[in-house]
PDB file of N, CA and C in Angstrom:
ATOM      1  N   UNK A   1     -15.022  11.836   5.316  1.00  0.00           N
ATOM      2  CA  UNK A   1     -13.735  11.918   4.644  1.00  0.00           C
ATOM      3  C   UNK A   1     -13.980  11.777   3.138  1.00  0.00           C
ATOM      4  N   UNK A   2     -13.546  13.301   2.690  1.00  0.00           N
ATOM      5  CA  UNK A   2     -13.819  12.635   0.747  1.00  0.00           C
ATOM      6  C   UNK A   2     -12.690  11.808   0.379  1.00  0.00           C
ATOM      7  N   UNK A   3     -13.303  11.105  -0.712  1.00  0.00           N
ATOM      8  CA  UNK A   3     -12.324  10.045  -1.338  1.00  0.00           C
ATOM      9  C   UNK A   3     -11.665  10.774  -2.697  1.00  0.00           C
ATOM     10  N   UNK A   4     -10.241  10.806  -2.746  1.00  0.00           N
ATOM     11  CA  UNK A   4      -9.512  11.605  -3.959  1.00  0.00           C
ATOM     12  C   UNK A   4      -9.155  10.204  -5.069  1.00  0.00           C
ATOM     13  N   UNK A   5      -8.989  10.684  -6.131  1.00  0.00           N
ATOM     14  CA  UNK A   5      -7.920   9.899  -6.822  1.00  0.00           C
ATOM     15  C   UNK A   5      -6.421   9.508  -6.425  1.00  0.00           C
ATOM     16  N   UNK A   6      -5.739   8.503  -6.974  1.00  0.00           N
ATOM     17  CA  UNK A   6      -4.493   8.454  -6.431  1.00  0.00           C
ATOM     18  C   UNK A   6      -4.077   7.412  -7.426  1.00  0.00           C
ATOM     19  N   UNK A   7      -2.673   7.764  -8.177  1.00  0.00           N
ATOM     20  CA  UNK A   7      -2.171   7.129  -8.629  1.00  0.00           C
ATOM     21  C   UNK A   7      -0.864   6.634  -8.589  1.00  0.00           C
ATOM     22  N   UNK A   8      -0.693   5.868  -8.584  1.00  0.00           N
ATOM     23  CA  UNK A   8       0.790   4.823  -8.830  1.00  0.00           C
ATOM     24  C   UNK A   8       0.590   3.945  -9.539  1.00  0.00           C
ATOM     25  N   UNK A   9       2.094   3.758 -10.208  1.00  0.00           N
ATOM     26  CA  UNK A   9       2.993   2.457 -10.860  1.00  0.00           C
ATOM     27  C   UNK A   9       3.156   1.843  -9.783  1.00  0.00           C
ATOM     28  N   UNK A  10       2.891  -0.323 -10.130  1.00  0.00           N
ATOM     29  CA  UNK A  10       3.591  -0.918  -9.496  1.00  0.00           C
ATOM     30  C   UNK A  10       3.718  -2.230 -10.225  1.00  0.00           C
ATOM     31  N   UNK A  11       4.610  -3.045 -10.540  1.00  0.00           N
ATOM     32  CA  UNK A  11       5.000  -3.984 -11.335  1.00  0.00           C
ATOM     33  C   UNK A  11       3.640  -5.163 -11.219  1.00  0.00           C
ATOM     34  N   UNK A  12       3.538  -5.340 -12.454  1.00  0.00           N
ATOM     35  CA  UNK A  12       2.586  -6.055 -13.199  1.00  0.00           C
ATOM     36  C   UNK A  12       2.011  -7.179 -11.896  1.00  0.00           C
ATOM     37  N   UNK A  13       3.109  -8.192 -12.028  1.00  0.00           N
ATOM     38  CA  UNK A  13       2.767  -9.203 -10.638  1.00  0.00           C
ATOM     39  C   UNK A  13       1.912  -8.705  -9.859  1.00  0.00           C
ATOM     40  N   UNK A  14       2.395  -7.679  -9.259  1.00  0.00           N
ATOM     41  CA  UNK A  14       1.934  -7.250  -7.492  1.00  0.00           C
ATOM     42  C   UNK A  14       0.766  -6.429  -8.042  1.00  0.00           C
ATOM     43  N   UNK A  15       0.398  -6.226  -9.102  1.00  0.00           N
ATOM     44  CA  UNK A  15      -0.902  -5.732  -9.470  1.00  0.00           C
ATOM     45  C   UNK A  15      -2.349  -6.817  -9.725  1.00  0.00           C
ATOM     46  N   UNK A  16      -1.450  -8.068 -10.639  1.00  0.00           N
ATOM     47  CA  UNK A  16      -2.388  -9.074 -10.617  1.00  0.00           C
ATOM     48  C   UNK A  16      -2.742  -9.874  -9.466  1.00  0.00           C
ATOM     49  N   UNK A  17      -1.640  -9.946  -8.639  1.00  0.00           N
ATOM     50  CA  UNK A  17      -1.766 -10.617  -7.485  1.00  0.00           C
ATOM     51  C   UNK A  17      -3.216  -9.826  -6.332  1.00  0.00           C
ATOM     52  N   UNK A  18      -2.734  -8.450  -6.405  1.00  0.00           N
ATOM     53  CA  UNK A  18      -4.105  -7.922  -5.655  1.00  0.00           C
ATOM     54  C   UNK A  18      -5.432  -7.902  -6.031  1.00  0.00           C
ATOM     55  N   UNK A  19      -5.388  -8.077  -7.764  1.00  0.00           N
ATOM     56  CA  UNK A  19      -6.482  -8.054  -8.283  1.00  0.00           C
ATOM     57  C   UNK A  19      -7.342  -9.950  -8.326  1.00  0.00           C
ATOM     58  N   UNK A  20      -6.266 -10.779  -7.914  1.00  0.00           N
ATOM     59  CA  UNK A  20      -6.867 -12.427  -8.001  1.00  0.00           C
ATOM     60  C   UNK A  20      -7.195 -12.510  -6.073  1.00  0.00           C
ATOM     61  N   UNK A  21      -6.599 -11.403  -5.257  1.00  0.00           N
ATOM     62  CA  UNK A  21      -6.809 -11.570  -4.176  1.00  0.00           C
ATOM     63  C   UNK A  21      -8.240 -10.604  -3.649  1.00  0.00           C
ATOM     64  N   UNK A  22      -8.424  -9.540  -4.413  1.00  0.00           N
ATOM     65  CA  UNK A  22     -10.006  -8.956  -4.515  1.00  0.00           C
ATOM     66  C   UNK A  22     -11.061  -9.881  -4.723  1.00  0.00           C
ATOM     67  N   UNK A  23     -10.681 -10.699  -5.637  1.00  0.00           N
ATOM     68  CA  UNK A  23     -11.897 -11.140  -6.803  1.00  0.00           C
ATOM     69  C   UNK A  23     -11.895 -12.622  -5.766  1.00  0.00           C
ATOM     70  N   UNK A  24     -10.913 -13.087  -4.548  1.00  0.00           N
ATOM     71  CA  UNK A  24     -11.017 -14.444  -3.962  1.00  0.00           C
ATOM     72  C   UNK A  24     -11.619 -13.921  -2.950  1.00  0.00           C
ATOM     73  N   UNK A  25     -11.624 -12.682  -2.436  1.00  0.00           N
ATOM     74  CA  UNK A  25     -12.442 -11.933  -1.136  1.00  0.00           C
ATOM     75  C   UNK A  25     -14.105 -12.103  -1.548  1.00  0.00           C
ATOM     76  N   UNK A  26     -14.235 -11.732  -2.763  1.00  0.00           N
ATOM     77  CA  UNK A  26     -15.456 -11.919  -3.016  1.00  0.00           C
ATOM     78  C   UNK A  26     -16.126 -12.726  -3.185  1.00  0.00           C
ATOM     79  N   UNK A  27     -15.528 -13.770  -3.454  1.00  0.00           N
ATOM     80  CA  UNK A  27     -15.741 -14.652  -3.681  1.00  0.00           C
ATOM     81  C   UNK A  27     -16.326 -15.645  -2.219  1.00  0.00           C
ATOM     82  N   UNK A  28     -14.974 -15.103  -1.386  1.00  0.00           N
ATOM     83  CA  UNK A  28     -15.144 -16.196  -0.094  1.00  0.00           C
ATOM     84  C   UNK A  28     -16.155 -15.592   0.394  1.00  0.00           C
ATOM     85  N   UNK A  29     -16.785 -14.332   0.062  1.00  0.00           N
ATOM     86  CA  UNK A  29     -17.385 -13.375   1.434  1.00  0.00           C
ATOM     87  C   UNK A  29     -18.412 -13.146   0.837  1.00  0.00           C
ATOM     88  N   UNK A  30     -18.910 -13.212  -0.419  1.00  0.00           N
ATOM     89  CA  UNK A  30     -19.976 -12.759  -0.905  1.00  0.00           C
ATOM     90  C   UNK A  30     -20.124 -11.184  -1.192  1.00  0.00           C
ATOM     91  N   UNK A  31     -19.149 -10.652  -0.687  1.00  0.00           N
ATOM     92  CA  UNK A  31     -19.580  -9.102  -0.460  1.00  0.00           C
ATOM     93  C   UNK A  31     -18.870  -8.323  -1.326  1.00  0.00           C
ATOM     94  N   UNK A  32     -19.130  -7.015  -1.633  1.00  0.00           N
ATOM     95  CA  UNK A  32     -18.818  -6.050  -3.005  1.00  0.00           C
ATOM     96  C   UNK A  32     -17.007  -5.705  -2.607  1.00  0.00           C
ATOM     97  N   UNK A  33     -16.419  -6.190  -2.632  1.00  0.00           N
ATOM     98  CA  UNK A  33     -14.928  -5.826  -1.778  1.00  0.00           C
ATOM     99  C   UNK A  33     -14.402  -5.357  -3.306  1.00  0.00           C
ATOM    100  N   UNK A  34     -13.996  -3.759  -3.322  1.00  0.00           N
ATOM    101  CA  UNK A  34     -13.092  -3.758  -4.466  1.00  0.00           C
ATOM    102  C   UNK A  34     -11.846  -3.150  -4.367  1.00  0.00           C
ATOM    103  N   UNK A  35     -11.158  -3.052  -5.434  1.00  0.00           N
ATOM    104  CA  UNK A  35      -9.613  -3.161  -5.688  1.00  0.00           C
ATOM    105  C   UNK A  35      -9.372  -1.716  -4.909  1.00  0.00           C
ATOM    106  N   UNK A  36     -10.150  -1.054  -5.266  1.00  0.00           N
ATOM    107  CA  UNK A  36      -9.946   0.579  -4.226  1.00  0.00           C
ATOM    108  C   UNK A  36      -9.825   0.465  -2.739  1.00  0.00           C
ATOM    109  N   UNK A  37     -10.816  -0.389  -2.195  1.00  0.00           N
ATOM    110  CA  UNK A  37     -10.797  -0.718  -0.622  1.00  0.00           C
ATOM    111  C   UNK A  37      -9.502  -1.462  -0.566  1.00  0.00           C
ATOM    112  N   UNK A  38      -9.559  -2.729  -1.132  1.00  0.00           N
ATOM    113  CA  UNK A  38      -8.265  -3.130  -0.982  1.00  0.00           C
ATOM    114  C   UNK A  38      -7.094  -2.228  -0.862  1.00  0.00           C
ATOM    115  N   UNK A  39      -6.504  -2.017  -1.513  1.00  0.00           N
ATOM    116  CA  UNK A  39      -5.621  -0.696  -1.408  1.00  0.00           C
ATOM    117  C   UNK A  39      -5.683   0.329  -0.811  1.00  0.00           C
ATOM    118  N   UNK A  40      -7.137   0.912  -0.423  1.00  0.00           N
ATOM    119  CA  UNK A  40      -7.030   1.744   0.806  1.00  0.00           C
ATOM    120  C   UNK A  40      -6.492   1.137   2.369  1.00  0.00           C
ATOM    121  N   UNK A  41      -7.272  -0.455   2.171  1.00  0.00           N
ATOM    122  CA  UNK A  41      -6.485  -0.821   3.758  1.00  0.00           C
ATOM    123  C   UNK A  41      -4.892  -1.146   3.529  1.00  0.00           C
ATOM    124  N   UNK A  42      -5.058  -1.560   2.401  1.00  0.00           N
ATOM    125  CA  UNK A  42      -3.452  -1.825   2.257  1.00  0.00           C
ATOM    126  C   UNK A  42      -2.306  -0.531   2.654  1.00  0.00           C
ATOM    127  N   UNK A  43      -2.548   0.518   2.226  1.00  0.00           N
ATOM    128  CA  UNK A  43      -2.230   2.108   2.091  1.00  0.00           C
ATOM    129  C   UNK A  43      -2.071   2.143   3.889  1.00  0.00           C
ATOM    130  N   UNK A  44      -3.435   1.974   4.246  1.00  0.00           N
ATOM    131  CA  UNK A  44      -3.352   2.489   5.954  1.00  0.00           C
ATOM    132  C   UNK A  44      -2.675   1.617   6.542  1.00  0.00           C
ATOM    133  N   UNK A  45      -2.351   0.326   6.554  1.00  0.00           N
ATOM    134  CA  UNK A  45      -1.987  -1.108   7.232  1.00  0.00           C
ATOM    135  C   UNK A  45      -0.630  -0.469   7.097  1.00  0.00           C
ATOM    136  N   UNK A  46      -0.253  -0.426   5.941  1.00  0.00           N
ATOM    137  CA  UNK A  46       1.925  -0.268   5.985  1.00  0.00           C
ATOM    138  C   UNK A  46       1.915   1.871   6.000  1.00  0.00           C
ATOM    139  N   UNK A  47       0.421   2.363   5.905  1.00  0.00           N
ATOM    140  CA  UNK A  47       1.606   3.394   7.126  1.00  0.00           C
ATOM    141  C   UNK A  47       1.471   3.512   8.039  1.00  0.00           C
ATOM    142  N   UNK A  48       0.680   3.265   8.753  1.00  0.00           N
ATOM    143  CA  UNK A  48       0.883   2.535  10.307  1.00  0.00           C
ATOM    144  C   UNK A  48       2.319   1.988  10.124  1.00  0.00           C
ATOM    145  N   UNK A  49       2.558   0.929   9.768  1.00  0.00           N
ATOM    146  CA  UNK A  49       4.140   0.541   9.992  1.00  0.00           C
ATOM    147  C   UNK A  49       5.161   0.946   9.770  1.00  0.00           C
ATOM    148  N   UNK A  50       5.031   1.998   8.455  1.00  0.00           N
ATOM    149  CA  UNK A  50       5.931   2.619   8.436  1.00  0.00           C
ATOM    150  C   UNK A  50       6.155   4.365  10.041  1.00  0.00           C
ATOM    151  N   UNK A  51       4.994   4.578  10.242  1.00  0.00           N
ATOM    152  CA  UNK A  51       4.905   5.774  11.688  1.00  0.00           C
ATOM    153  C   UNK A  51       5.837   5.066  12.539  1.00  0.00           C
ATOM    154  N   UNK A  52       5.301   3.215  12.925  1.00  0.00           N
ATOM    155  CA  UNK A  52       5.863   3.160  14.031  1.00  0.00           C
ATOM    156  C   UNK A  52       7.452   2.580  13.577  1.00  0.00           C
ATOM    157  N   UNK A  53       7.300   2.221  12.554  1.00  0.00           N
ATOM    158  CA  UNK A  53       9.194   2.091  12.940  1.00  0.00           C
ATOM    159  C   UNK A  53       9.701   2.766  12.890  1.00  0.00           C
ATOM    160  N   UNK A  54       9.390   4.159  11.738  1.00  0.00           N
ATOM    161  CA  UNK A  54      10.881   5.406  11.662  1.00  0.00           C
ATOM    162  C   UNK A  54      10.197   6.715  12.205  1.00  0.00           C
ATOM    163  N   UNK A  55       8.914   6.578  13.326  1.00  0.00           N
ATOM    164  CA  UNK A  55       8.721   7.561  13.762  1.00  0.00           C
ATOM    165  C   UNK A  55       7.902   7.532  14.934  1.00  0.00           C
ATOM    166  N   UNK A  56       8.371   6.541  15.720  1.00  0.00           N
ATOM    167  CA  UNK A  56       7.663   6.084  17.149  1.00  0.00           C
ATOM    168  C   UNK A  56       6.627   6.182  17.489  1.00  0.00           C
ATOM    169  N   UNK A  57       5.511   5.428  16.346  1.00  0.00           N
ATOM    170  CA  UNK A  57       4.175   5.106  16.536  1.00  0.00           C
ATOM    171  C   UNK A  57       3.748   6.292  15.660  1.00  0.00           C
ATOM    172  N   UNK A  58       4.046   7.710  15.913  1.00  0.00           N
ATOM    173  CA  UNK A  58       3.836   8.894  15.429  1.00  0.00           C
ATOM    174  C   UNK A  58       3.065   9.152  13.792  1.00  0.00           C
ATOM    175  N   UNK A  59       2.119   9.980  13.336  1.00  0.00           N
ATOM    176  CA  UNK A  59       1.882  10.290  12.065  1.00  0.00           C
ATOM    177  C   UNK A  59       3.101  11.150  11.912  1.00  0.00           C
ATOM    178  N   UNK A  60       3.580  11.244  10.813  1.00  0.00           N
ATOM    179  CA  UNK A  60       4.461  12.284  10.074  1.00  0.00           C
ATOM    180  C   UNK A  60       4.357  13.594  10.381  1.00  0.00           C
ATOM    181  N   UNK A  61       4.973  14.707  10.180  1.00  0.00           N
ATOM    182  CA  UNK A  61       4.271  15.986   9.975  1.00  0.00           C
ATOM    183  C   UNK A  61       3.648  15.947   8.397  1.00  0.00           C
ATOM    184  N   UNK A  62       3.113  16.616   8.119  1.00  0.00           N
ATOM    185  CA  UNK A  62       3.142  17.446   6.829  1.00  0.00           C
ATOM    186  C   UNK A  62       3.712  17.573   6.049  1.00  0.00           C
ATOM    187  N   UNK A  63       4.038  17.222   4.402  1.00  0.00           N
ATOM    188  CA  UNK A  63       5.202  17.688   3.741  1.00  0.00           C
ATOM    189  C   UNK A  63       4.553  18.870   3.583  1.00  0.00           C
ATOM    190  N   UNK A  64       6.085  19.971   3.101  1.00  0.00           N
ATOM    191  CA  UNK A  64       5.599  21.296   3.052  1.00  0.00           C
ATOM    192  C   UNK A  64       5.192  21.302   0.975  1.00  0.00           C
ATOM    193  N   UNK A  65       5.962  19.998   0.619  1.00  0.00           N
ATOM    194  CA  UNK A  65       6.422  20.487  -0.449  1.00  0.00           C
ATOM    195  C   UNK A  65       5.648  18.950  -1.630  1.00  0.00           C
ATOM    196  N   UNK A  66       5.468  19.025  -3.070  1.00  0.00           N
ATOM    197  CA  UNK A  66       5.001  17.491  -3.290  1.00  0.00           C
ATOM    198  C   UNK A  66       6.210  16.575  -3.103  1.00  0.00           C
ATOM    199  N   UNK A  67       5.823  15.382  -3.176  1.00  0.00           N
ATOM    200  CA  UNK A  67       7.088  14.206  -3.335  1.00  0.00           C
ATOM    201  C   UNK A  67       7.412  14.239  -4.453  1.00  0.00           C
ATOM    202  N   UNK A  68       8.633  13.955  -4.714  1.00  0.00           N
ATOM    203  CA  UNK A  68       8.981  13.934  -6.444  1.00  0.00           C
ATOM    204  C   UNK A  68       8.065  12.652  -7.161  1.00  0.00           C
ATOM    205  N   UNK A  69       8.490  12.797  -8.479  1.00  0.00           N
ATOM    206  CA  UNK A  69       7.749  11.747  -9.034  1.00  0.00           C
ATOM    207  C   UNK A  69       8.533  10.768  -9.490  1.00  0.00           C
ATOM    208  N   UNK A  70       8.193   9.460  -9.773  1.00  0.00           N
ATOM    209  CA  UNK A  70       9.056   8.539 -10.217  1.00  0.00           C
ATOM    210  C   UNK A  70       9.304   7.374  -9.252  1.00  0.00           C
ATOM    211  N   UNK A  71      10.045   6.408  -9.697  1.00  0.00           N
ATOM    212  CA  UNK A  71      10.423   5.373  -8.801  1.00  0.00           C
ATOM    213  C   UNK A  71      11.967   6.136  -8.232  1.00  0.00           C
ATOM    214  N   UNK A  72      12.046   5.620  -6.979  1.00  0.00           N
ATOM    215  CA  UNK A  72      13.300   6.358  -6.036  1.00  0.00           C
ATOM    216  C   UNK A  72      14.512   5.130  -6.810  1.00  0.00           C
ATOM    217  N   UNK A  73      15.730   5.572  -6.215  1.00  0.00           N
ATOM    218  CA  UNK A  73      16.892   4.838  -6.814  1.00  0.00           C
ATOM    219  C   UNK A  73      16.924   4.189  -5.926  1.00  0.00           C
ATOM    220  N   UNK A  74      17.043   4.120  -4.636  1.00  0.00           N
ATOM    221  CA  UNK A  74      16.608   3.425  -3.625  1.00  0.00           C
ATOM    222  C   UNK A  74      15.789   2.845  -3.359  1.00  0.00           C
ATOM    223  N   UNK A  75      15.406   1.823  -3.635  1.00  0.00           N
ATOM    224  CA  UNK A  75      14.241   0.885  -3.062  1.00  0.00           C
ATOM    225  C   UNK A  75      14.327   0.901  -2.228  1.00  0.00           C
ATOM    226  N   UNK A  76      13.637   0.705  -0.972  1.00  0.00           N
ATOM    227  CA  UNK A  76      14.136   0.248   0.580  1.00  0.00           C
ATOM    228  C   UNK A  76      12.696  -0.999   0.700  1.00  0.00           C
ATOM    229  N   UNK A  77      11.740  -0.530   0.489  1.00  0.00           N
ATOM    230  CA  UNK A  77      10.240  -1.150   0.991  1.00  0.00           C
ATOM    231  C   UNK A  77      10.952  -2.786   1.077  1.00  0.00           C
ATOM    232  N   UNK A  78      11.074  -3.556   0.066  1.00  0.00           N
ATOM    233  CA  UNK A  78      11.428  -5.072   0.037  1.00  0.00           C
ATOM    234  C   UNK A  78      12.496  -5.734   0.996  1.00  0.00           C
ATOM    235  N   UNK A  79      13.625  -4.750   1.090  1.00  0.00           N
ATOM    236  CA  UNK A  79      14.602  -4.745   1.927  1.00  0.00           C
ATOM    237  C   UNK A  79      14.212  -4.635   3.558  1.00  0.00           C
ATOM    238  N   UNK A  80      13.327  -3.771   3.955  1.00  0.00           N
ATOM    239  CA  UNK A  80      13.564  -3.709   5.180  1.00  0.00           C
ATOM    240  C   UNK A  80      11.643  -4.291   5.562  1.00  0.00           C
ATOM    241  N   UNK A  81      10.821  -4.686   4.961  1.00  0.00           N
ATOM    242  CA  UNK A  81       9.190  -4.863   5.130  1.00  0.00           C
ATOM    243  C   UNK A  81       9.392  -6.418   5.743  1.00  0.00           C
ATOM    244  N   UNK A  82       8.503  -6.628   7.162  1.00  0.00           N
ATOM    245  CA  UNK A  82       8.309  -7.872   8.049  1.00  0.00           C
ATOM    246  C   UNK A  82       7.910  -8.931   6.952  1.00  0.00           C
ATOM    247  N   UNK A  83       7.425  -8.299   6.115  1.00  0.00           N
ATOM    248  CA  UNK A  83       6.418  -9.719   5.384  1.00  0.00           C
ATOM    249  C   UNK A  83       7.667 -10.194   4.007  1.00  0.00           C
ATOM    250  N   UNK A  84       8.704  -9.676   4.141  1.00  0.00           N
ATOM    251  CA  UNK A  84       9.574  -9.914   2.838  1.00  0.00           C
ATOM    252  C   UNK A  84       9.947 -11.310   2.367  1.00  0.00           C
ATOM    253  N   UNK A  85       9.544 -12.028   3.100  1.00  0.00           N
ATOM    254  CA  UNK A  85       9.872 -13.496   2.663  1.00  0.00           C
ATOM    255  C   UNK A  85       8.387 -14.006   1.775  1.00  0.00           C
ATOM    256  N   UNK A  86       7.343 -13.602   2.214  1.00  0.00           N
ATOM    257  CA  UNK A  86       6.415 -13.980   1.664  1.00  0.00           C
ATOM    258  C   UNK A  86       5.548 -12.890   0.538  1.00  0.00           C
ATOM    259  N   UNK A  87       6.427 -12.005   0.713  1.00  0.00           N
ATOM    260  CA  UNK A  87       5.823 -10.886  -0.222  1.00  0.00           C
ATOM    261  C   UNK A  87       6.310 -10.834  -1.644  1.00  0.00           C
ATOM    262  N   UNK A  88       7.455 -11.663  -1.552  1.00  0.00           N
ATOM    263  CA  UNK A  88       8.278 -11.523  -3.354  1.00  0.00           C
ATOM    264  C   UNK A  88       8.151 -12.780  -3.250  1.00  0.00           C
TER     265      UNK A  88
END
């Protein structure tokens, strides 16, 4: 599987927070764990959750088309995510 670039915005906090939680992985584990892996499992972990709640376990199809760009007017992620008490 090649590895692409990928970018997003995400508020300062939840950026430092992953980056003091990389650097404590390495810490505890000894091992090269970086902010890319992190975020790749992070990436696969919630869409897995997102397949199985709004699409019965299921991968998506395909978009035909790109996603727009920008933050949505709708937030939903905080609102409806299992971990929301401990995530903000």
């Amino acid at each position: 599987m090649s590895r692409e670039p990928f970018s997003a915005q995400a508020d300062w906090d939840v950026q430092e927070r992953a980056r003091d939680a990389v650097a404590g992985v390495k810490k505890a584990t000894g091992t090269n764990y970086t902010l890319s892996q992190f975020l790749e499992d992070a990436l696969a972990r919630h869409t897995a959750y997102v397949e199985e709640t709004y699409n019965d376990g299921q991968p998506f199809p395909p978009r035909r088309q790109p996603l727009p760009r920008g933050r949505p007017v709708a937030d939903i992620s905080w609102k409806t995510h299992p971990l929301q008490d401990s995530a903000g």
